[in-house]
Protein backbone atom coordinates (compact mmCIF):
# COMPACT_ATOMS: atom_id res chain seq x y z
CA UNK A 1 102.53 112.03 36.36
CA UNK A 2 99.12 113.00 35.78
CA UNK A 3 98.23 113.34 39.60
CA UNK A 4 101.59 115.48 40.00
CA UNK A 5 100.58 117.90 37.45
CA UNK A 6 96.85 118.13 38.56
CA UNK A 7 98.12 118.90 42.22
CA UNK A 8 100.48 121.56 40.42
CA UNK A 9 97.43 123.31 38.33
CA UNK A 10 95.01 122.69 41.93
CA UNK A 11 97.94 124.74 43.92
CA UNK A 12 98.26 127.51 41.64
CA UNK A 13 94.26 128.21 41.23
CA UNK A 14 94.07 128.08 44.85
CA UNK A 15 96.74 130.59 45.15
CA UNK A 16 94.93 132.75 42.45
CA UNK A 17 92.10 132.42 44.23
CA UNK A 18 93.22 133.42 47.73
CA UNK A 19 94.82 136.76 45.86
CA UNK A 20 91.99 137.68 44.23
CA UNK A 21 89.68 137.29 47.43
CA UNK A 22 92.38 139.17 49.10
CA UNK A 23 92.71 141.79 46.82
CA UNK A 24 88.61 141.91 46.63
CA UNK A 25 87.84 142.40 50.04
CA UNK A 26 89.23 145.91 50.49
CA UNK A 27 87.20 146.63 47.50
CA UNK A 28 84.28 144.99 48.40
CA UNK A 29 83.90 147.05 51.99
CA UNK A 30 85.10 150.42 50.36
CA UNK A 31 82.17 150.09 47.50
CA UNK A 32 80.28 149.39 50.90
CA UNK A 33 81.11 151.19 53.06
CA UNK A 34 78.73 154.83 54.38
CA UNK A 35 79.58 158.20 55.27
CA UNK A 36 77.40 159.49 57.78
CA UNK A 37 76.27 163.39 57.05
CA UNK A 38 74.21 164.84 60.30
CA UNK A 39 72.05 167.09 58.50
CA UNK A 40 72.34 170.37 60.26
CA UNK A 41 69.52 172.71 61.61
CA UNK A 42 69.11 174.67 57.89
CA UNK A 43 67.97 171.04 56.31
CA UNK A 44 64.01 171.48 55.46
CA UNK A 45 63.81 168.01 53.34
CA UNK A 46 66.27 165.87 51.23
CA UNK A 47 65.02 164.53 48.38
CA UNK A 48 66.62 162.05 45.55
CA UNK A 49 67.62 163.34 42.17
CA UNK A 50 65.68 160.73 40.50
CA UNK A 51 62.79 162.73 41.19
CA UNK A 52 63.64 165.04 38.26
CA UNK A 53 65.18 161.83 36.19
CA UNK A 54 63.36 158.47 36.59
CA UNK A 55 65.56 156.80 34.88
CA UNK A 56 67.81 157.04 37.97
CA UNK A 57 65.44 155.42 40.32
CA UNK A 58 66.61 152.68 41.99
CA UNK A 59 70.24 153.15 40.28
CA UNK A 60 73.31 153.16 42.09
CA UNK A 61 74.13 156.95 40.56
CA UNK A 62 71.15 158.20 42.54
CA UNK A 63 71.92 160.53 44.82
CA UNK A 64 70.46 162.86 47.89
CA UNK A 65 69.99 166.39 47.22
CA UNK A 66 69.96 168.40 50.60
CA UNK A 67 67.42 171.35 50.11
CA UNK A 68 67.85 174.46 53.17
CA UNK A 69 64.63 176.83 52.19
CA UNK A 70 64.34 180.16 53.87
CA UNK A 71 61.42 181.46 56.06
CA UNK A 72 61.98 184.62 52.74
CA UNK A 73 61.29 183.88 49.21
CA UNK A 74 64.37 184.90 46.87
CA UNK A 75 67.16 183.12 44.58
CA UNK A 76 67.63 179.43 44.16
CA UNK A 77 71.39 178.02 44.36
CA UNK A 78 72.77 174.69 43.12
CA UNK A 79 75.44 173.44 44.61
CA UNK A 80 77.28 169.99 43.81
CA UNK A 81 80.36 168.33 44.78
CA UNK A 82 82.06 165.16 43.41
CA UNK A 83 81.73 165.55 40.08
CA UNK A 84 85.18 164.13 40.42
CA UNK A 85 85.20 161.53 43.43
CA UNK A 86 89.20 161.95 43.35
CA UNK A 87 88.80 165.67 44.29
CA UNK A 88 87.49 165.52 47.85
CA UNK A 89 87.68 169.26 49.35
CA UNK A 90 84.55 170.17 47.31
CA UNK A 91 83.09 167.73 49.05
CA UNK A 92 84.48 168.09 52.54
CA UNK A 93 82.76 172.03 51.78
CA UNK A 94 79.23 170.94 50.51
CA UNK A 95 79.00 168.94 53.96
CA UNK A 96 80.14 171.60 55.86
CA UNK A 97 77.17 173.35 54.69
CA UNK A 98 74.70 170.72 55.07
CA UNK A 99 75.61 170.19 58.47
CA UNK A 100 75.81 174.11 59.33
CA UNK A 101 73.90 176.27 56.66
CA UNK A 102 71.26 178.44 57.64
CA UNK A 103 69.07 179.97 54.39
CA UNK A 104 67.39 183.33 55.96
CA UNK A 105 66.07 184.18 52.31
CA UNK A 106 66.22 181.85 49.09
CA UNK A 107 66.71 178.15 48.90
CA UNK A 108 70.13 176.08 48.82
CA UNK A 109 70.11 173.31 47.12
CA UNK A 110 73.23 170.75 47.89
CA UNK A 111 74.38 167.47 46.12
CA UNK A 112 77.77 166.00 47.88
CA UNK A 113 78.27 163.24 45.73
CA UNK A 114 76.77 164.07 42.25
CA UNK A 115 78.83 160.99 40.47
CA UNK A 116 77.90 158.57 43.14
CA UNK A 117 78.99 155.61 41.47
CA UNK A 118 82.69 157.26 41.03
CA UNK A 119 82.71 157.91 45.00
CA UNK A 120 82.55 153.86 45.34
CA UNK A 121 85.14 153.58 42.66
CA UNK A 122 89.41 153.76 42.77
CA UNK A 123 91.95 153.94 41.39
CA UNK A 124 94.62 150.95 42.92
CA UNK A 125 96.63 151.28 39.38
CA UNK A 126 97.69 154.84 40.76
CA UNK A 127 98.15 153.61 44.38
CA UNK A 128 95.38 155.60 45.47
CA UNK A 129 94.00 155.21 49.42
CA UNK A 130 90.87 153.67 49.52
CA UNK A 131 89.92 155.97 52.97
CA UNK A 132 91.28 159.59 54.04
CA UNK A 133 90.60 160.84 57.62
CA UNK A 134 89.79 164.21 59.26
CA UNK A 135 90.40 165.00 62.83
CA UNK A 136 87.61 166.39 64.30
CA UNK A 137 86.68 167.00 68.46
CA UNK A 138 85.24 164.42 68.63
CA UNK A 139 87.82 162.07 66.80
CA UNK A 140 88.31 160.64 63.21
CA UNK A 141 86.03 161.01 60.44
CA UNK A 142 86.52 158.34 57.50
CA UNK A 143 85.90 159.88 53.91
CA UNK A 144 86.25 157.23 50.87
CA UNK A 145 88.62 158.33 48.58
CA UNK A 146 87.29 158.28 45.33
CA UNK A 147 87.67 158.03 41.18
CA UNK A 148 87.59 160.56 38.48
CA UNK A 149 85.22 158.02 36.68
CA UNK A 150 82.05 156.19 37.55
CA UNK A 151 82.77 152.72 38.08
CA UNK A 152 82.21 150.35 35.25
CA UNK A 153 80.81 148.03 37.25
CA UNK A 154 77.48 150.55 37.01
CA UNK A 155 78.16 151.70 33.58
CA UNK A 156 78.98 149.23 31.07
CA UNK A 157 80.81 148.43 27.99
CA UNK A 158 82.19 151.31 27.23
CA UNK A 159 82.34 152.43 23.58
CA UNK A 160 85.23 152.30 21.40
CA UNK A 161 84.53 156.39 21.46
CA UNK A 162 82.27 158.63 23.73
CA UNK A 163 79.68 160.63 21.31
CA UNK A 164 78.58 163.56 23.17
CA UNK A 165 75.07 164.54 23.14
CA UNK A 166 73.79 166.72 21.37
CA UNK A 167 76.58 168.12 19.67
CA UNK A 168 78.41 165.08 18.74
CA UNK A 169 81.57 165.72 19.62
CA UNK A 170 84.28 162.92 20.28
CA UNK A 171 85.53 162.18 23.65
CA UNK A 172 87.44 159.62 25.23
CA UNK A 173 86.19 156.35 25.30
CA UNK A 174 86.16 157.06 29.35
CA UNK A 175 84.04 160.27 29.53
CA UNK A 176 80.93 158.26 29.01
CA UNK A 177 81.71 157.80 32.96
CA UNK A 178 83.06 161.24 33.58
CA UNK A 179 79.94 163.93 34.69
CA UNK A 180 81.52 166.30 33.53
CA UNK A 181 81.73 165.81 29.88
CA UNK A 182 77.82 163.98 29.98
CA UNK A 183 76.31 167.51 30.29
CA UNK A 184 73.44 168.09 29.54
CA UNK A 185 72.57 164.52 29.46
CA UNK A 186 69.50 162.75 28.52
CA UNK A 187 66.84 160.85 29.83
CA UNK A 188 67.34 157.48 28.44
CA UNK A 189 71.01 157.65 27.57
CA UNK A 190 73.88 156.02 29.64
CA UNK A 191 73.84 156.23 33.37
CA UNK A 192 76.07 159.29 33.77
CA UNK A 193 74.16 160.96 31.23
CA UNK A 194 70.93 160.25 33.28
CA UNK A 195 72.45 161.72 36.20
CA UNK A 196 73.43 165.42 34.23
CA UNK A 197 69.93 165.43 32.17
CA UNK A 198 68.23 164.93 35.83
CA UNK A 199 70.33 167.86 37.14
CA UNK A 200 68.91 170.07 34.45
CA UNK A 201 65.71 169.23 34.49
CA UNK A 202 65.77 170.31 38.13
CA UNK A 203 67.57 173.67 37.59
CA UNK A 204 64.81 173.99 34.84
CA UNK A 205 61.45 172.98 36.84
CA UNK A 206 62.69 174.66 39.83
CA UNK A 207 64.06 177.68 37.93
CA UNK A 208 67.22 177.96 39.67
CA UNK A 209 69.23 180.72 39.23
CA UNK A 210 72.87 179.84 40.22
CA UNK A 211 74.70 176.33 39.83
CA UNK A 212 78.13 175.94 41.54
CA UNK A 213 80.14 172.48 40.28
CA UNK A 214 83.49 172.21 43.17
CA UNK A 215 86.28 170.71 41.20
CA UNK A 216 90.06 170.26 41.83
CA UNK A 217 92.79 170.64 39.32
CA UNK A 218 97.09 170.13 39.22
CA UNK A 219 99.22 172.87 40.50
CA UNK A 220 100.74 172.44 36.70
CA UNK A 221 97.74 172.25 34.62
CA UNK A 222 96.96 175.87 33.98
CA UNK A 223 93.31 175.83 34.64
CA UNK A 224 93.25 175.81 38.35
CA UNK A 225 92.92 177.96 41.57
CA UNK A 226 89.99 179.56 39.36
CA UNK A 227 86.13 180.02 38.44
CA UNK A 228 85.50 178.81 35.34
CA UNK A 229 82.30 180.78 33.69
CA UNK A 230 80.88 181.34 30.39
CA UNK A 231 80.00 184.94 29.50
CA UNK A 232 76.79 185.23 30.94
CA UNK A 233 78.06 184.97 34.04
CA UNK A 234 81.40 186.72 33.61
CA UNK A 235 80.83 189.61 34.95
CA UNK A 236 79.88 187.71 38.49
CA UNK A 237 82.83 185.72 38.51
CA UNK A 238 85.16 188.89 37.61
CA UNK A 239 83.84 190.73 40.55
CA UNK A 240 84.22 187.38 42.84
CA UNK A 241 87.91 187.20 41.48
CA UNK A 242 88.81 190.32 42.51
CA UNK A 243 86.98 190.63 45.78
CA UNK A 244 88.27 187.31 47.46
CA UNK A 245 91.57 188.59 46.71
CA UNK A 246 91.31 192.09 47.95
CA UNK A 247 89.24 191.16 51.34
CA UNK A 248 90.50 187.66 52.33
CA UNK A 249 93.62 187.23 50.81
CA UNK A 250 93.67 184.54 48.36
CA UNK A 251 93.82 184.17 44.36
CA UNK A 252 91.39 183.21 42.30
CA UNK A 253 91.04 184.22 38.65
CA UNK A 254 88.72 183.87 35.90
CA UNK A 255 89.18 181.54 33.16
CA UNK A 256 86.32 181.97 29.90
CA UNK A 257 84.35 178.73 29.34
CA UNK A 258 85.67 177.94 25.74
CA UNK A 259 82.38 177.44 23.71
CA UNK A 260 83.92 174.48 21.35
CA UNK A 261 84.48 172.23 24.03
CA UNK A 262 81.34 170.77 24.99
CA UNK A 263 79.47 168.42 27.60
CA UNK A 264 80.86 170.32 30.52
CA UNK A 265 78.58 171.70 33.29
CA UNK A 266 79.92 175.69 32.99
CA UNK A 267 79.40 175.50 29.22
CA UNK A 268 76.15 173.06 28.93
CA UNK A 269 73.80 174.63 31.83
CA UNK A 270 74.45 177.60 30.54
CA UNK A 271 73.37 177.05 27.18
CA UNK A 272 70.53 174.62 27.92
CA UNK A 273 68.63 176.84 30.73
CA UNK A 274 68.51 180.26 32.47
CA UNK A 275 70.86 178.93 35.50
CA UNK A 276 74.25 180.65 35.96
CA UNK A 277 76.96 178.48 35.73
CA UNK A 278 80.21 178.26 37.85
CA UNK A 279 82.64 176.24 37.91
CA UNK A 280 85.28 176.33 40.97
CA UNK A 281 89.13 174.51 40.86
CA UNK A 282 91.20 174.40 44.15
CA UNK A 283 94.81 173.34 43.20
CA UNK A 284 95.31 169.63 44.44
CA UNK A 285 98.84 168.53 44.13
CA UNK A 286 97.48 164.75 44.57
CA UNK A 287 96.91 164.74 41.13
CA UNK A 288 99.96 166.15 40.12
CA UNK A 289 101.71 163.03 38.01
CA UNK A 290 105.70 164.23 39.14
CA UNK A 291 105.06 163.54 43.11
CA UNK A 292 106.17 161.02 45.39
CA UNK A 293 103.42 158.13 46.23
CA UNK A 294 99.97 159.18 46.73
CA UNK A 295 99.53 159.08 50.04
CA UNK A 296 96.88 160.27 52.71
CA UNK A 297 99.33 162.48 53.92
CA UNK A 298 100.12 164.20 50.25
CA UNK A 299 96.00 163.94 49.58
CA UNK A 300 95.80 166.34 53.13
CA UNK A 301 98.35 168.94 53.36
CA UNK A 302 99.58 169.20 50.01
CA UNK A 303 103.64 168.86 50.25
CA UNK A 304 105.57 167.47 47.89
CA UNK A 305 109.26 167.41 47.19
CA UNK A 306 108.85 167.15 43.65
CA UNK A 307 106.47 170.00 43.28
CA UNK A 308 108.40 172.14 45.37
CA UNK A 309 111.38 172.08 43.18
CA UNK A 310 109.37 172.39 39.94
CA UNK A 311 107.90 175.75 41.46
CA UNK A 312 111.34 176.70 42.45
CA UNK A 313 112.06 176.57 38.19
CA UNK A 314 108.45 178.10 37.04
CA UNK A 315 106.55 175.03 36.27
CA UNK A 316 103.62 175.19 38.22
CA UNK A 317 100.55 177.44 37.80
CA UNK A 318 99.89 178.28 41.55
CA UNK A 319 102.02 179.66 44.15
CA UNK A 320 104.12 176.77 45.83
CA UNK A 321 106.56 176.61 48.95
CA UNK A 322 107.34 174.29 51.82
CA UNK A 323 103.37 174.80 53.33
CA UNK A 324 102.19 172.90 50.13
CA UNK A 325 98.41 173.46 49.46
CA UNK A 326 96.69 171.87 52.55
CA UNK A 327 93.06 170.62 52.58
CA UNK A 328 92.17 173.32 54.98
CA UNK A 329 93.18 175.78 52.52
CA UNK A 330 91.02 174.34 49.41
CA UNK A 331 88.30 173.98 51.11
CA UNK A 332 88.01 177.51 52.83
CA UNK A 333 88.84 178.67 49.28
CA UNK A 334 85.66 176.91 47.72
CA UNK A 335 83.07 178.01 50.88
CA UNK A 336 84.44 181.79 50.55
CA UNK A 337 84.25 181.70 46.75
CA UNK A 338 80.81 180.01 47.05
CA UNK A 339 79.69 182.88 50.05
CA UNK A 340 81.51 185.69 47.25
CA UNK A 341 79.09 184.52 44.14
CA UNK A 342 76.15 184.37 46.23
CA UNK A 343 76.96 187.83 47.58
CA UNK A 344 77.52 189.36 44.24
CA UNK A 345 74.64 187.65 42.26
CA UNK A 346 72.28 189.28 45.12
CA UNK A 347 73.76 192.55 45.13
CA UNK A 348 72.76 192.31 41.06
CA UNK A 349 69.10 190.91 41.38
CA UNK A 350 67.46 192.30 45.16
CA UNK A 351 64.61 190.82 43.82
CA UNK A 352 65.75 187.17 44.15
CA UNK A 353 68.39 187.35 46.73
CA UNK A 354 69.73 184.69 48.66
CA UNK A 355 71.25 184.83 52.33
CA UNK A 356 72.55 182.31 53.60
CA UNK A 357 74.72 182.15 57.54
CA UNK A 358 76.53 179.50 59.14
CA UNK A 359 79.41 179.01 56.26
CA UNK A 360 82.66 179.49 57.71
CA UNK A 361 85.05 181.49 55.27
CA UNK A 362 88.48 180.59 54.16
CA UNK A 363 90.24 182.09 57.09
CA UNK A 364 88.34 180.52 59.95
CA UNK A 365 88.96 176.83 57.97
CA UNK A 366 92.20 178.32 57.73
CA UNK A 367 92.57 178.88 61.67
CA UNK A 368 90.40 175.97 63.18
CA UNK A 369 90.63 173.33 60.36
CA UNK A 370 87.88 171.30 58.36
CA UNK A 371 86.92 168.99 60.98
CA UNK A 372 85.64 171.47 63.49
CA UNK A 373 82.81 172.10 61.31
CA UNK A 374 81.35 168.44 61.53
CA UNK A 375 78.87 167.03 63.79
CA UNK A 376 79.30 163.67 65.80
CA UNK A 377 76.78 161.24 64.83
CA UNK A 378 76.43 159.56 67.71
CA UNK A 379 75.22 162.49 69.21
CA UNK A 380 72.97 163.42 66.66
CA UNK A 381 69.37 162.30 66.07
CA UNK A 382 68.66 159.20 63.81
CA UNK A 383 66.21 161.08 61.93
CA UNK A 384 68.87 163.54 61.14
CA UNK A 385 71.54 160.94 59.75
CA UNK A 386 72.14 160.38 56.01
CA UNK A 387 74.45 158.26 54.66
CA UNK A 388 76.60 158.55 51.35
């Protein structure tokens, strides 16, 4: 009887076991796995972002920053992408510019994955893929597919309730893990808020004048296809608004930074240094919660039953028909609204402009798609490979 039930109990942890190492492994190589980024022609150095925050050295949240200097002195830009490793096209745009950006005057600085740790997280509860792909000429390119949160295997407990710093406000017990509620961080506080503090003490040392945070938001959450800006720099963002609109097409309105809501990057770099802040949402119906599963295909062009007949009765906040909102789409929108607040910040201060070529716009991602803009590693030097 005894040897019966033992054999019982020994069956059922082996099955456990062979779950969980089944389960794990997918895991395991997607925490593991590398993008590689050919760093393109405009690339002068890449440096870490622990250099400005040592308590990120030798973290997991540290993180390459891609600097493309001029041969002319003029403006500094900061540019950063996965904030939120579940909104990729801000990504898919800051390495479009790594791996074609030219700086003729002023200094780019770029950051793909600012919340590292939440690019080698997921979400399986939601059913999201672990990998996305982009056809390019010279075949697939693999992207993880990220979380909105850094992964707690990095970050950990997490309290009861998230006190932001310095202003004390309560969060979610989660947005000690979210970057965009850690702003402006500090230097010895949890991981995520070592990562923001390190950010500002760059835009602070290095006295840069513009920071650009790429974000994604629902078609039915109001604040999205948008530049979010405090009023400082208001006026920039107005004139973006209306010039994307009037020369290439597309809308993208302003929404004010509210000042009560705290630890976000368009309120806190604003108010802790002289940097402009802007912060950019591309409507991604991915995150929408009324779709159908979350598939690569819904992640890529956008189309979704669902959404289509909730725009049909008013409920979304972006224009929504049978096209859906395809990657190519976001992304153009984020390099031309990117190109637009460049060009309009320069026209303001001649004395620190910034010029930058190579960028494609949002109709030429439009017309040729994102993959044409990336660069086969295997045909590109080693010295010129990074990997994310």
């Amino acid at each position: 009887m005894i040897s019966r039930e033992w054999t019982v109990k020994s069956a059922l942890l082996a099955i456990a076991a062979v779950l969980m190492i089944l389960g794990g492994v997918p895991l395991y190589k997607h925490r593991h796995s590398q993008v590689p980024i050919v760093a393109g022609p405009g690339v002068t150095k890449v440096i870490k972002l622990s250099q400005f925050g040592p308590g990120l050295k030798g973290s997991p949240a540290d993180t390459d920053v891609f600097v493309l200097e001029g041969k002319e002195p003029g403006g500094k830009v900061l540019i950063m992408s996965n904030t939120h490793a579940n909104e990729p096209a801000g990504l898919l745009a800051t390495l479009i510019m790594v791996e074609n950006a030219v700086v003729e005057k002023g200094t780019l600085y770029v950051i793909p994955e600012f919340n590292a740790s939440a690019g080698r997280n997921t979400k399986p509860g939601d059913g999201y893929p672990l990998y996305f792909d982009i056809p390019t000429e010279w075949g697939a390119k693999r992207f993880r597919m990220g979380n909105r949160d850094a992964s707690p295997l990095e970050q950990w407990p997490d309290p009861d309730v998230y006190i932001h710093y310095p202003d004390k406000q309560l969060f979610s017990f989660l947005d000690v893990r979210n970057t965009n509620r850690t702003w402006p961080g500090r230097a010895d506080g949890p991981l995520m808020e070592r990562v923001t503090f390190a950010a500002m003490e760059m835009m602070r040392r290095d006295k840069i004048d513009i920071a650009i945070d790429m974000h994604g938001a629902e078609t039915m959450f109001p604040v999205t296809n948008c530049i979010v800006a405090p009023q400082k720099s208001a006026k920039i963002a107005t004139l973006v608004s209306m010039n994307v609109k009037a020369m290439e097409g597309f809308d993208n309105h302003v929404e004010p930074s509210p000042g009560n809501f705290r630890g976000l990057s368009h309120r806190e770099i604003g108010d802790f240094s002289e940097t402009l802040p802007f912060l950019l949402e591309a409507p991604i119906p991915f995150l929408d919660q009324p779709t159908g599963p979350k598939t690569v295909k819904l992640l890529l062009d956008g189309k979704d039953p669902f959404l289509l007949s909730l725009a049909k009765k008013k409920k979304l906040f972006v224009p929504y028909d049978e096209s859906g909102w395809p990657m190519d789409k976001r992304v153009g929108q984020h390099c031309s609204v990117t190109l637009e607040i460049i060009r309009q910040y320069s026209k303001k201060n001649p004395d620190t402009a910034i010029k930058v070529a190579g960028i494609p716009r949002y109709g030429d991602l439009v017309k040729t798609g994102v993959g044409h803009y990336f660069h086969d590693p295997a045909k590109a030097e080693i010295k010129s490979i990074y990997y994310e």
